[in-house]
Protein backbone atom coordinates (compact mmCIF):
# COMPACT_ATOMS: atom_id res chain seq x y z
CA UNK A 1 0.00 0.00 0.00
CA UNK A 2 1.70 3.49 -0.79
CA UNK A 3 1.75 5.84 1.82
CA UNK A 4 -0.48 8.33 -0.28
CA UNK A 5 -3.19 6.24 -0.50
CA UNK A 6 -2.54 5.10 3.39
CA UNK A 7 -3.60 8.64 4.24
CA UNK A 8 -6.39 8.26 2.49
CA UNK A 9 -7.79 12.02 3.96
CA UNK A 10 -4.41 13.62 3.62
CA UNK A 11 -5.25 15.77 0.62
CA UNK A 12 -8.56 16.63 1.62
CA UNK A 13 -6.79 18.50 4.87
CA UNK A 14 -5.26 22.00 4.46
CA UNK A 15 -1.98 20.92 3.61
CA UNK A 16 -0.94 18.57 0.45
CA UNK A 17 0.89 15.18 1.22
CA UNK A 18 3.17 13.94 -1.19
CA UNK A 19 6.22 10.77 -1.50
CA UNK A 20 9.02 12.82 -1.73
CA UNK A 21 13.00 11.88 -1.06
CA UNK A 22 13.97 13.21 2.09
CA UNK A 23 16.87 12.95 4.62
CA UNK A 24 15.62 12.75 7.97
CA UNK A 25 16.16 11.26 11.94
CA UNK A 26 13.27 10.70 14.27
CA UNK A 27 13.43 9.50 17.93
CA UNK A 28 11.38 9.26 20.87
CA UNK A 29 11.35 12.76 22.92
CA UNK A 30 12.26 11.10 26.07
CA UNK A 31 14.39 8.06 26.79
CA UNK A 32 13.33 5.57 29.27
CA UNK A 33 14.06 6.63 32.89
CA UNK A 34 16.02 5.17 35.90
CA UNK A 35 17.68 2.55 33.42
CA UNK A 36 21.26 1.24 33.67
CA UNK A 37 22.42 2.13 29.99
CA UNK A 38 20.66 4.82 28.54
CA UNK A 39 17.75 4.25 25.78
CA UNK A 40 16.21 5.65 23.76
CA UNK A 41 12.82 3.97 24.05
CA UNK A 42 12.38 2.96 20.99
CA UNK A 43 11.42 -0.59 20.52
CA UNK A 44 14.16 -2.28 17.74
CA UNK A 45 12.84 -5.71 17.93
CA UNK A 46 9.19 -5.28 16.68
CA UNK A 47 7.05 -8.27 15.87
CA UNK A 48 7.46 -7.59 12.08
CA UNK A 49 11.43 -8.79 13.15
CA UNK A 50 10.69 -11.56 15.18
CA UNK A 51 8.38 -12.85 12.16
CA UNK A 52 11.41 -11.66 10.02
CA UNK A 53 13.99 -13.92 11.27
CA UNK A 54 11.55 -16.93 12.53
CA UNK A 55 11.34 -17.40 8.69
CA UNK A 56 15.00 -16.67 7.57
CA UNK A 57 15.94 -19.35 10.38
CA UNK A 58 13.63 -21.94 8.75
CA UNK A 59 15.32 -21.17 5.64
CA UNK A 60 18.56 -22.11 7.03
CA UNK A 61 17.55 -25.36 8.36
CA UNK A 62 15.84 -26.17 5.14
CA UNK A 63 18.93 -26.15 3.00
CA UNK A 64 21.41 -27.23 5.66
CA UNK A 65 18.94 -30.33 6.16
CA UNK A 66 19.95 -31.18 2.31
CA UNK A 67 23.72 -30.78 2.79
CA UNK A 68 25.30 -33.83 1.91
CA UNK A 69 28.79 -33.63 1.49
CA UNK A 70 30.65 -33.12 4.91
CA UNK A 71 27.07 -32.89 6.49
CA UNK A 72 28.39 -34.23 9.60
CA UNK A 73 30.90 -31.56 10.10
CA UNK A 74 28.72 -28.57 8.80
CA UNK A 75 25.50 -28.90 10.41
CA UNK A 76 26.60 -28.65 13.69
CA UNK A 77 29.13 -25.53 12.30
CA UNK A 78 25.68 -24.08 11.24
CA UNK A 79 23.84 -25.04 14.64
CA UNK A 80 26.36 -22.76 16.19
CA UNK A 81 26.65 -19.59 13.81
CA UNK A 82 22.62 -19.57 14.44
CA UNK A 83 23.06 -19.43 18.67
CA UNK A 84 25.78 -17.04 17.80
CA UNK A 85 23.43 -14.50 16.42
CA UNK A 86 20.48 -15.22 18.41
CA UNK A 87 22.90 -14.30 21.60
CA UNK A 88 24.02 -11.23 19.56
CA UNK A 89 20.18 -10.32 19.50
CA UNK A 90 19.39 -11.05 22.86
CA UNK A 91 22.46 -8.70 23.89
CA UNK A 92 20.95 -5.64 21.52
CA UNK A 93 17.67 -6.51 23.43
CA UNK A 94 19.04 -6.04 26.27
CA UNK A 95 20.89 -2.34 26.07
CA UNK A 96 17.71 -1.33 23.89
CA UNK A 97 15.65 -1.66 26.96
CA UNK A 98 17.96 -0.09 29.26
CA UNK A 99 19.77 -3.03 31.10
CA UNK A 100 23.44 -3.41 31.22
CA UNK A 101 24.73 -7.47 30.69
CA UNK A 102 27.68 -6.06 32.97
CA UNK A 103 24.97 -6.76 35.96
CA UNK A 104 25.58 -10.22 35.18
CA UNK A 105 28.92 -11.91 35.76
CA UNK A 106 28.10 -14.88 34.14
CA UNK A 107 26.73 -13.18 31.27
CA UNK A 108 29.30 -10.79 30.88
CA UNK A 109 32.04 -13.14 30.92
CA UNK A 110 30.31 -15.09 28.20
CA UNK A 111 29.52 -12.50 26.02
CA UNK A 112 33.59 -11.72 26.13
CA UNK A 113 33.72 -15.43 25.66
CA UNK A 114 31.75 -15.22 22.29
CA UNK A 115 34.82 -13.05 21.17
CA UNK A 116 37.07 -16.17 20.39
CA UNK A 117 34.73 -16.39 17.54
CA UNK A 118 32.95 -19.43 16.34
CA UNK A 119 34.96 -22.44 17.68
CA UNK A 120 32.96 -25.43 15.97
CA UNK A 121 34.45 -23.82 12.89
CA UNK A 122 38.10 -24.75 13.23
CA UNK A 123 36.74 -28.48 12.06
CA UNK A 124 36.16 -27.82 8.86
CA UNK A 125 39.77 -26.31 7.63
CA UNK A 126 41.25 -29.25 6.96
CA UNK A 127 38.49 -31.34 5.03
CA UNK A 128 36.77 -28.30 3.74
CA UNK A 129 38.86 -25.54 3.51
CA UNK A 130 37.02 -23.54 0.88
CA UNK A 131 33.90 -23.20 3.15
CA UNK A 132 35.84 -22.72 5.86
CA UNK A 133 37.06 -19.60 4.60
CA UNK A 134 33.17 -18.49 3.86
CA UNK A 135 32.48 -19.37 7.33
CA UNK A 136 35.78 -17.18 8.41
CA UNK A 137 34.21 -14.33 6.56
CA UNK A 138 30.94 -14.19 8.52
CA UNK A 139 32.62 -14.95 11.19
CA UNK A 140 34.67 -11.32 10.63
CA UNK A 141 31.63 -9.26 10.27
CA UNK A 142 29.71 -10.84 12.91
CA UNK A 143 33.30 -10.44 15.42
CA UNK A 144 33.14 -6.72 13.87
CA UNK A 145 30.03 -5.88 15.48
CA UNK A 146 30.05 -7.49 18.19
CA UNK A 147 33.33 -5.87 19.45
CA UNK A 148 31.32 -2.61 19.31
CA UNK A 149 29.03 -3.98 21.11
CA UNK A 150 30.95 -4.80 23.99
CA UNK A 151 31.94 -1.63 23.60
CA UNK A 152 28.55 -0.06 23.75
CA UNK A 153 27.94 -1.84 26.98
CA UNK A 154 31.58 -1.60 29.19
CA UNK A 155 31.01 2.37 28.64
CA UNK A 156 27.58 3.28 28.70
CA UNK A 157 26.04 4.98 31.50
CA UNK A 158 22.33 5.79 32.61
CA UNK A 159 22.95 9.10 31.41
CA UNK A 160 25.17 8.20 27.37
CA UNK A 161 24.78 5.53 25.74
CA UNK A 162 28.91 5.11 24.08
CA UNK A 163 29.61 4.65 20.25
CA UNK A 164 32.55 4.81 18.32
CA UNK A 165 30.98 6.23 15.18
CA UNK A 166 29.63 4.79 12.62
CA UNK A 167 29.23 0.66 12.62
CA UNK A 168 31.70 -0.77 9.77
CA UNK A 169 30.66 -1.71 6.39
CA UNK A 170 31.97 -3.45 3.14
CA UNK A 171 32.93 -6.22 4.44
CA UNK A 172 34.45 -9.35 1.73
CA UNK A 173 31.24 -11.57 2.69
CA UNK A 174 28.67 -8.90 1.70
CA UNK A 175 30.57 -8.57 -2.01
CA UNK A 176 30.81 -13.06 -2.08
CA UNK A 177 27.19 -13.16 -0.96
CA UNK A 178 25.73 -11.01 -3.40
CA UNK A 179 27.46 -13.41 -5.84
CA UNK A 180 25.98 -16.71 -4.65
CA UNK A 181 22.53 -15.23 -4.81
CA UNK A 182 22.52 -15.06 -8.63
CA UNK A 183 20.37 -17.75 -9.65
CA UNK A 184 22.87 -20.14 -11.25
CA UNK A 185 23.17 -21.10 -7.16
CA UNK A 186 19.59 -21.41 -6.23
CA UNK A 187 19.53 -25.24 -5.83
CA UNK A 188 23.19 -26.09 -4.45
CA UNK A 189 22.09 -26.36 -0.34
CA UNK A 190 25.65 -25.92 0.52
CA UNK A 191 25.53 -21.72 -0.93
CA UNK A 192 22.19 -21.29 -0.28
CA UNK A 193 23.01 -22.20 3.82
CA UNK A 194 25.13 -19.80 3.48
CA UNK A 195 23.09 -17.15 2.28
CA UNK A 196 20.62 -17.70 4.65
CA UNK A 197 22.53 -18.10 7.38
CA UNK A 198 24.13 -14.54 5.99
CA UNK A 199 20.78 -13.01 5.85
CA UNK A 200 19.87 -14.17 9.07
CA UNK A 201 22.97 -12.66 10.50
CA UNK A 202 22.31 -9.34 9.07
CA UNK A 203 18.88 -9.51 10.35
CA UNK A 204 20.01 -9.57 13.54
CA UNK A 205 22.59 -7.01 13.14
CA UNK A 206 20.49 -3.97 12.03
CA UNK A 207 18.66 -3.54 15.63
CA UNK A 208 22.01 -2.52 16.67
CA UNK A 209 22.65 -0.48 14.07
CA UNK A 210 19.70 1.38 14.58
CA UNK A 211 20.35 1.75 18.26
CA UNK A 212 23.87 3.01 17.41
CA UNK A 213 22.56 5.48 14.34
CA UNK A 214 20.11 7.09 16.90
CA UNK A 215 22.61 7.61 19.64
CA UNK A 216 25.11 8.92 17.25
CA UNK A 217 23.68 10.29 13.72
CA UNK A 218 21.91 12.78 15.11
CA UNK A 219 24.78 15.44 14.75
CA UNK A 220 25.38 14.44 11.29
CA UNK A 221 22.86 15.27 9.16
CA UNK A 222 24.87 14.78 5.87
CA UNK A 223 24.62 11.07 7.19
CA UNK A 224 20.99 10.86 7.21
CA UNK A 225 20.21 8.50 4.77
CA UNK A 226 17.52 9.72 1.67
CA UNK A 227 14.39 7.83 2.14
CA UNK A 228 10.93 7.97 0.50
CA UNK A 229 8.59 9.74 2.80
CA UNK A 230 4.90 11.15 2.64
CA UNK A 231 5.28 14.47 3.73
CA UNK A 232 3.16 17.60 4.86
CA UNK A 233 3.48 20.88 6.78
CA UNK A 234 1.55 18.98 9.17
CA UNK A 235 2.78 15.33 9.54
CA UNK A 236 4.85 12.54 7.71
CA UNK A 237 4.74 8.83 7.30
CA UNK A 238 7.45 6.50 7.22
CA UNK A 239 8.91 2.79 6.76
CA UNK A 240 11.02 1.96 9.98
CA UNK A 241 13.12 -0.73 11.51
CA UNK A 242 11.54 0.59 14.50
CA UNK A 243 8.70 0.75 15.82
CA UNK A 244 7.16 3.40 18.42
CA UNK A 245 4.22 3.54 21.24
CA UNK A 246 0.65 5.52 20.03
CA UNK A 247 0.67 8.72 20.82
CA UNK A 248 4.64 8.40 21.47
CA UNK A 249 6.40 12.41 21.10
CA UNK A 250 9.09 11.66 18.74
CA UNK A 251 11.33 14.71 17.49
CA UNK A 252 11.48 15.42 13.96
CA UNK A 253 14.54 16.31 12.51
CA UNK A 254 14.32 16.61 8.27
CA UNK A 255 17.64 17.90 6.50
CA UNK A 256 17.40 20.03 3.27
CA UNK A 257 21.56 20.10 1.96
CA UNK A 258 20.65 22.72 -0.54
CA UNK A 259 20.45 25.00 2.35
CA UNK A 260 21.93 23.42 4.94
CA UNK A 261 18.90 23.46 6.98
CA UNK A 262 17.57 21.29 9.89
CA UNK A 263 13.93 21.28 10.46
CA UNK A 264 12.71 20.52 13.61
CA UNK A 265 9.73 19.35 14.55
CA UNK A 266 7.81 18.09 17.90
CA UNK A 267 5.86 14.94 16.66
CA UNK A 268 3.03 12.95 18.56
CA UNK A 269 3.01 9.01 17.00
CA UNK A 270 -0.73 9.24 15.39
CA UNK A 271 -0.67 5.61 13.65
CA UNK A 272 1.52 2.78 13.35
CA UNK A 273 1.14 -1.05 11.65
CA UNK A 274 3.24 -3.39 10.02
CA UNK A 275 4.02 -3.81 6.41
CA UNK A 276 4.33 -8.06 6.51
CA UNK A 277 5.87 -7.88 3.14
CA UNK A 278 8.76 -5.43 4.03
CA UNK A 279 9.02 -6.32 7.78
CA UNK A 280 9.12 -2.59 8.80
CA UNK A 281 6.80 -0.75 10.71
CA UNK A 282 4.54 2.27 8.49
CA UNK A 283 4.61 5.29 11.27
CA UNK A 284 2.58 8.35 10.91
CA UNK A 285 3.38 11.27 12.65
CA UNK A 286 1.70 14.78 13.35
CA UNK A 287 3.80 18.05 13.82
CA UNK A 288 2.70 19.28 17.04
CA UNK A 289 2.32 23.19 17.15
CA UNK A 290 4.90 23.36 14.05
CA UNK A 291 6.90 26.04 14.35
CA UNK A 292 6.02 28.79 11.16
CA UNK A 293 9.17 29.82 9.29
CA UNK A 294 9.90 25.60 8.80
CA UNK A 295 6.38 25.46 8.29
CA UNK A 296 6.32 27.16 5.41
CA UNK A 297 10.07 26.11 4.30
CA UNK A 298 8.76 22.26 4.70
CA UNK A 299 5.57 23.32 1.86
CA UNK A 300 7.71 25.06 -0.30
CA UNK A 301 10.16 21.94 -0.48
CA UNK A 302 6.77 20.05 -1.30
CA UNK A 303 5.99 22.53 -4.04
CA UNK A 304 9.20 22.34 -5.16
CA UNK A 305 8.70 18.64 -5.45
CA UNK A 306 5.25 18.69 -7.31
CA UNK A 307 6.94 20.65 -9.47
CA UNK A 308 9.84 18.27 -10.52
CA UNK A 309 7.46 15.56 -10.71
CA UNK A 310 5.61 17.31 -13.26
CA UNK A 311 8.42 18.02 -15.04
CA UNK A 312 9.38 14.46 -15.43
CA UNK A 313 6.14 13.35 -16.24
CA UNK A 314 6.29 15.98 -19.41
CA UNK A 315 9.45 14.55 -20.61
């Protein structure tokens, strides 16, 4: 369903709504209270993820299941990469709601434990050295993240949540992956473990990414990524990894580079569901007692967007 028709009053109100490109940051006005790491209250593990990566994990044990060659080794190589993400995720859960793993001895030292990397691994080198070296790969970008994570959580406080900028990216298994998911690979259960394992992983990885974009992106507008948006003077609607409470106060932040402006903008959470075919959440937001001057400089961006639109459509 596109957002225009979504609002399906919008442009019978006073101001227009349109899908425009837009660079923008929202987050909850207040972060939860009296918590041992600071959040942000947002809630990164919605039920559109959960039903997400409940399916990408039956994926995986669908091909690995069909593994022949070496099966013996691999599957229980694959049994572990899975409970090595799932722990990631239940760590990310964890600082997302405000509670430090540090409180836990026992879970601390295993979480510094997972840092060896994955052990069950080191069995396959000598019989199967080409997957091996696969397996090292996700194991990099998986040990990549979760060193900032333990990062995150030795130096947080109630008061900052700690990053170290932005999360890395390019990593050799993103460019490899992209290769075995050409369709020439579609039936060998050995690749396509791998991608779904892969997918799986990254599944599980963007909650924290999220959580470490909103506690860091915020002075960095030129960072902002441009996403499709239906805009308004009044309100906008957007597709999230997130998800946020009715009637939540989010602020608004929307960056214009042209001008090097920031728009700010007190929101109250009006509407949110689930898109089941995208897994993200569909927000709608209302500008609470917008402030004038980016009032108006929000509808003449949308003008100035009608106007390129009809532009194209001539040509």
């Amino acid at each position: 369903m596109a957002m225009n028709q979504w609002f399906r009053k919008g442009n019978s109100r006073r101001f227009y709504r349109i899908d425009m490109p837009v660079r923008y940051f929202i987050v909850p006005t207040s972060p939860i209270k009296d918590r041992e790491i600071y959040a942000t209250g947002a809630n990164y593990f919605p039920a559109s993820f959960h039903a997400k990566v409940a399916g990408q994990k039956l994926e995986v044990q669908h091909w690995a299941e069909r593994i022949q060659e070496h099966s013996e080794l691999l599957i229980p190589v694959f049994e572990e990469i899975v409970d090595f993400i799932e722990f990631f995720g239940s760590c990310a859960l964890s600082i997302s709601e405000g509670t430090s793993p540090k409180s836990d001895p026992g879970y601390w030292m295993e979480i510094n434990e997972r840092l060896k990397g994955f052990q069950k691994a080191l069995t396959l080198n000598p019989k199967s050295p080409k997957t091996y070296q696969y397996i090292k790969m996700i194991e990099t970008k998986y040990l990549a993240y979760l060193n900032r994570l333990v990062h995150s959580i030795d130096k947080s406080t109630p008061i900052k949540f700690s990053v170290e900028g932005h999360l890395p990216v390019g990593f050799k298994i993103d460019e490899m992956m992209s290769t075995f998911k050409a369709e020439k690979f579609s039936k060998i259960p050995l690749v396509q473990t791998l991608v779904h394992i892969f997918d799986f992983m990254d599944s599980y990885l963007e909650p924290y990414r999220l959580i470490n974009d909103d506690n860091f992106l915020r002075q960095f507008p030129d960072d902002w990524k441009i996403k499709t948006a239906n805009v308004s003077a009044s309100g906008i609607a957007v597709n999230l990894g997130k998800r946020f409470q009715q009637y939540e106060r989010v602020d608004v932040l929307l960056y214009f580079p042209e001008n090097d402006r920031i728009l700010q903008f007190d929101g109250s959470v009006v509407d949110t569901r689930t898109d089941n075919q995208t897994h993200l959440e569909r927000v709608a937001i209302n500008f609470e007692f917008p402030d004038g001057n980016n009032q108006d400089y929000l509808q003449l961006q949308i003008q100035k967007q009608e106007v390129k639109e009809c532009m194209q459509f001539k040509l």
